[in-house]
N, C-alpha and C. Protein backbone atom coordinates (compact mmCIF):
# COMPACT_ATOMS: atom_id res chain seq x y z
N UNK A 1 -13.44 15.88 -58.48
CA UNK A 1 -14.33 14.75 -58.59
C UNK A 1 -14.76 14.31 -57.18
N UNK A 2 -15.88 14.31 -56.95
CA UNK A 2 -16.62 13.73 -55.64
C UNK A 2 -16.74 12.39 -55.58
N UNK A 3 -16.22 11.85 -54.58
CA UNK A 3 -16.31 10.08 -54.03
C UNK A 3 -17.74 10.05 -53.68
N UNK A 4 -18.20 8.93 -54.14
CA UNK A 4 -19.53 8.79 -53.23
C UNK A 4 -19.45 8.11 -52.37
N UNK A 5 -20.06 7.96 -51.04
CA UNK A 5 -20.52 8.16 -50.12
C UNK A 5 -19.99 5.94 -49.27
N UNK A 6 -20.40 5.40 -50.32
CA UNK A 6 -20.44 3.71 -50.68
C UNK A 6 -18.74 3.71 -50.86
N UNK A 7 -18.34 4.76 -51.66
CA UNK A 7 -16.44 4.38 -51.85
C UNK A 7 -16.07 5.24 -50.31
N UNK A 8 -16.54 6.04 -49.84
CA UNK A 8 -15.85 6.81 -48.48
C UNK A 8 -15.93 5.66 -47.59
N UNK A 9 -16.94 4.97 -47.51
CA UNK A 9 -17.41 3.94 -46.20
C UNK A 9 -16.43 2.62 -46.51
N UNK A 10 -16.28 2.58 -47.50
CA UNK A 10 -15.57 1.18 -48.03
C UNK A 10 -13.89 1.57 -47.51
N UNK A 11 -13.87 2.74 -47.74
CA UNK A 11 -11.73 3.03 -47.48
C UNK A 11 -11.95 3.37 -46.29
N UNK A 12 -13.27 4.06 -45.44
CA UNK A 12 -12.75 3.91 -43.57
C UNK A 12 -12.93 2.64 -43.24
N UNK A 13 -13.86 1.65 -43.96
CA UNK A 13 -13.55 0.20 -43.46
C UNK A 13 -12.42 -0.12 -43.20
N UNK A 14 -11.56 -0.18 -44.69
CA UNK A 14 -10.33 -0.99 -44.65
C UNK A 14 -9.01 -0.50 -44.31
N UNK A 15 -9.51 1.05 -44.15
CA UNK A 15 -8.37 1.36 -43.48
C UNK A 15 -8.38 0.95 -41.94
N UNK A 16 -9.69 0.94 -41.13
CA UNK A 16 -10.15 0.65 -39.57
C UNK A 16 -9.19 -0.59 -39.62
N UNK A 17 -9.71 -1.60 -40.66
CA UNK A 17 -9.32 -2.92 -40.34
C UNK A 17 -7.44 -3.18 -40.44
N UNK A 18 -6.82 -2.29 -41.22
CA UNK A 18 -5.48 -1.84 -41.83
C UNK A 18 -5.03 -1.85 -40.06
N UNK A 19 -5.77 -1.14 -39.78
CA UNK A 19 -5.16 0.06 -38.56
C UNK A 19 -4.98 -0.86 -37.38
N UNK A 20 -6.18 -1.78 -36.97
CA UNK A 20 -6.56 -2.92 -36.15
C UNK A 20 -5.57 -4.18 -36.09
N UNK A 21 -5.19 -4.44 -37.46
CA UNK A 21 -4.58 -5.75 -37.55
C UNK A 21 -2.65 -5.21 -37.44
N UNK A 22 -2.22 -3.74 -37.39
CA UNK A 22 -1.40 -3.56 -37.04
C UNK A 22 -0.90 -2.93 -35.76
N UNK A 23 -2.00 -3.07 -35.14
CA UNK A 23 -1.79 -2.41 -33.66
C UNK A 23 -1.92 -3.27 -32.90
N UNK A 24 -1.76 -4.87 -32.90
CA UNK A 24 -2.03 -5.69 -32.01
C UNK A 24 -0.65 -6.30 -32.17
N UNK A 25 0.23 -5.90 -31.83
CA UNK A 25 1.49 -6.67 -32.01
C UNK A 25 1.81 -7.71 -30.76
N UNK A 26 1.52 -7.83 -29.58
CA UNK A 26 2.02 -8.20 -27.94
C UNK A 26 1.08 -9.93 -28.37
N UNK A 27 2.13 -10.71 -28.39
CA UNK A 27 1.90 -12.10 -28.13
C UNK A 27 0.74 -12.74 -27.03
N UNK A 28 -0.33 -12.54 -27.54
CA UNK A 28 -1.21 -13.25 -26.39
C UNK A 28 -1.08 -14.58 -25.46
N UNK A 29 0.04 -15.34 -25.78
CA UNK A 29 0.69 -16.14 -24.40
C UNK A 29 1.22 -15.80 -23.69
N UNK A 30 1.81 -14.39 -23.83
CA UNK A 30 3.03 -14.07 -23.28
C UNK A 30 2.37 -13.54 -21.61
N UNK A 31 3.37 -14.26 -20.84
CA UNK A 31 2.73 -14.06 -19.21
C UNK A 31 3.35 -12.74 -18.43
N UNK A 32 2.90 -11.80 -17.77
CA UNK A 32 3.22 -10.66 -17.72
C UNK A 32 4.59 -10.84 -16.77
N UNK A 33 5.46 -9.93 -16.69
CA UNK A 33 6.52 -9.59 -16.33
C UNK A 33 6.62 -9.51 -14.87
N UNK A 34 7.76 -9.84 -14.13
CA UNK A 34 7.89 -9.05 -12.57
C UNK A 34 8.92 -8.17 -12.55
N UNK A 35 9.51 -7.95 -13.30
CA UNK A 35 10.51 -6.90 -13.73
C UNK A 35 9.81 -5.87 -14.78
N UNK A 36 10.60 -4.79 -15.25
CA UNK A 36 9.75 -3.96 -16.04
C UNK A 36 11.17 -3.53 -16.62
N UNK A 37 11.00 -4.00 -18.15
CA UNK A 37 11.92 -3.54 -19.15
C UNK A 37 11.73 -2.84 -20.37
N UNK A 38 10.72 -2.50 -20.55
CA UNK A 38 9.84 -1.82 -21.39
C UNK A 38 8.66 -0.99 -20.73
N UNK A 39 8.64 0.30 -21.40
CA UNK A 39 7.72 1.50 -20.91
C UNK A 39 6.32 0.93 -21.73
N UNK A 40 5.51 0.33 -21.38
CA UNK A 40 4.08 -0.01 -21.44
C UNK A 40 3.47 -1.39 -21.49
N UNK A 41 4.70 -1.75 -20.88
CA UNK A 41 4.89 -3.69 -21.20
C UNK A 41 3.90 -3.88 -19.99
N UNK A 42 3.13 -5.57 -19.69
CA UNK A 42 2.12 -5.11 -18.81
C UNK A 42 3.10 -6.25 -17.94
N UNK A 43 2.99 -5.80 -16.19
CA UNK A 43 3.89 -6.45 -15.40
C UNK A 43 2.79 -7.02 -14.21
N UNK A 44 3.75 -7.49 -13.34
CA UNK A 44 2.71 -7.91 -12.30
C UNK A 44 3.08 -7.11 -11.15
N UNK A 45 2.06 -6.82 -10.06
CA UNK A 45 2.40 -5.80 -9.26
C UNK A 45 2.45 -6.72 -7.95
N UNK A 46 2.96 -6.90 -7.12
CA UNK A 46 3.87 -7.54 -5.84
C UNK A 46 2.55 -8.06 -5.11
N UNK A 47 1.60 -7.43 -5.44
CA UNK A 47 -0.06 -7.74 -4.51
C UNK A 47 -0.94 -9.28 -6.01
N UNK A 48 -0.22 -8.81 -7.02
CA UNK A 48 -0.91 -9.93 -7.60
C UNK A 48 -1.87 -9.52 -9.11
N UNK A 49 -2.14 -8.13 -8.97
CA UNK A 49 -2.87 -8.01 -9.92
C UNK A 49 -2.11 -7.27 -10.87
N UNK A 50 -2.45 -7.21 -12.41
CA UNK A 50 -1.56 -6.51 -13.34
C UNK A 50 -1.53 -5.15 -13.16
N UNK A 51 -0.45 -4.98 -13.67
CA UNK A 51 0.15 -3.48 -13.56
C UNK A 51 0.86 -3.45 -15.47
N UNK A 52 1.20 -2.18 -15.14
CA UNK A 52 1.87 -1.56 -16.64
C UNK A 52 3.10 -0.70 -16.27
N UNK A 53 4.13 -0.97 -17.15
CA UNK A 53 5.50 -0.18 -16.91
C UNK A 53 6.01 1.30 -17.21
N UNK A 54 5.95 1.75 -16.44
CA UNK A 54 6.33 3.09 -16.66
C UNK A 54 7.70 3.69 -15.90
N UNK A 55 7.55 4.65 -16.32
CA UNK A 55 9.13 5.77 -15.85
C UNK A 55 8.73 6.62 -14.86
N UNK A 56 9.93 5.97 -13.82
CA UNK A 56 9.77 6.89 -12.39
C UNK A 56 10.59 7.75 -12.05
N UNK A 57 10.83 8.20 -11.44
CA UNK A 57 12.02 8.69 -10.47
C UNK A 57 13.17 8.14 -9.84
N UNK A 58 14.35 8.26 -10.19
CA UNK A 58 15.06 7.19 -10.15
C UNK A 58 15.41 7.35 -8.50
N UNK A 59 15.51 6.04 -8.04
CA UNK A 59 16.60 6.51 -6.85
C UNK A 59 17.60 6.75 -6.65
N UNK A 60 18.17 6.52 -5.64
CA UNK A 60 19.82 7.37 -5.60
C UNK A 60 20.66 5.87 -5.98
N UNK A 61 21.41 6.18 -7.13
CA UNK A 61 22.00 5.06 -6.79
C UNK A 61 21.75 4.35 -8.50
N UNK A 62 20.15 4.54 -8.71
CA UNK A 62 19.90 3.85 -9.79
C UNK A 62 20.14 4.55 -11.29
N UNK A 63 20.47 4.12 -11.93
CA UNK A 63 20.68 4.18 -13.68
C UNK A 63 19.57 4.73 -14.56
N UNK A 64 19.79 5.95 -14.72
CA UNK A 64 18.24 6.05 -15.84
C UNK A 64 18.14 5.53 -17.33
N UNK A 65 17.30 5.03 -17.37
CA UNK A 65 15.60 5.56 -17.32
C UNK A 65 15.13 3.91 -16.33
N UNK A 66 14.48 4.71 -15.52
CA UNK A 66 13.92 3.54 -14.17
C UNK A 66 12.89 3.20 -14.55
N UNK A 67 12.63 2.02 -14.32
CA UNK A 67 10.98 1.74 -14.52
C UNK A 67 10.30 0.40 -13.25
N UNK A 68 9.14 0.96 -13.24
CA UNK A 68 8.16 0.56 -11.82
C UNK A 68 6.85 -0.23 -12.51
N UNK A 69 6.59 -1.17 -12.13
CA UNK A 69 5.02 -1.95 -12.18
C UNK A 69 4.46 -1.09 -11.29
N UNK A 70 3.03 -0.40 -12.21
CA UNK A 70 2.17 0.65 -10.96
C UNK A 70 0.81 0.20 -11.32
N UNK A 71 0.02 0.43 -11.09
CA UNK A 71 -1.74 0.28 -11.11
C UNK A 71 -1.60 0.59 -12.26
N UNK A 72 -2.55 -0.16 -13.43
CA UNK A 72 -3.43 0.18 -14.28
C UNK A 72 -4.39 1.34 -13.77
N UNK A 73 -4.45 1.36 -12.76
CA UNK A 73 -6.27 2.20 -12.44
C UNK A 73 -5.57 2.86 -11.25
């Protein structure tokens, strides 16, 4: 049985909107970090502008899994 065309457009709507309203989970008050405890959490970088958390290279000394505030860009 073939869907027409009006029911295909209607289920990528609501699935788009499904998809949208569950991918926004991060509290929009929430003020960015100077520490980094989470791998994509957004932090602040020592110069002032935001950064995002990721996994570095640990140094000698430090505990893995390390994580660094680095450039967005």
């Amino acid at each position: 049985m073939r869907k027409s065309p009006a029911r295909i457009a209607l289920l990528a709507l609501i699935s788009a909107a499904l998809l949208g309203a569950t991918a926004c989970e991060k509290d929009p008050t929430a003020q960015p970090s100077e520490t980094c405890t989470k791998v994509a959490d957004q932090c602040k970088l020592p110069g002032g502008p935001l950064g995002v958390c990721n996994m570095v290279t640990c140094k000698p000394g430090e505990t893995p899994p390390c994580l660094r505030c680095v450039s967005q860009h």
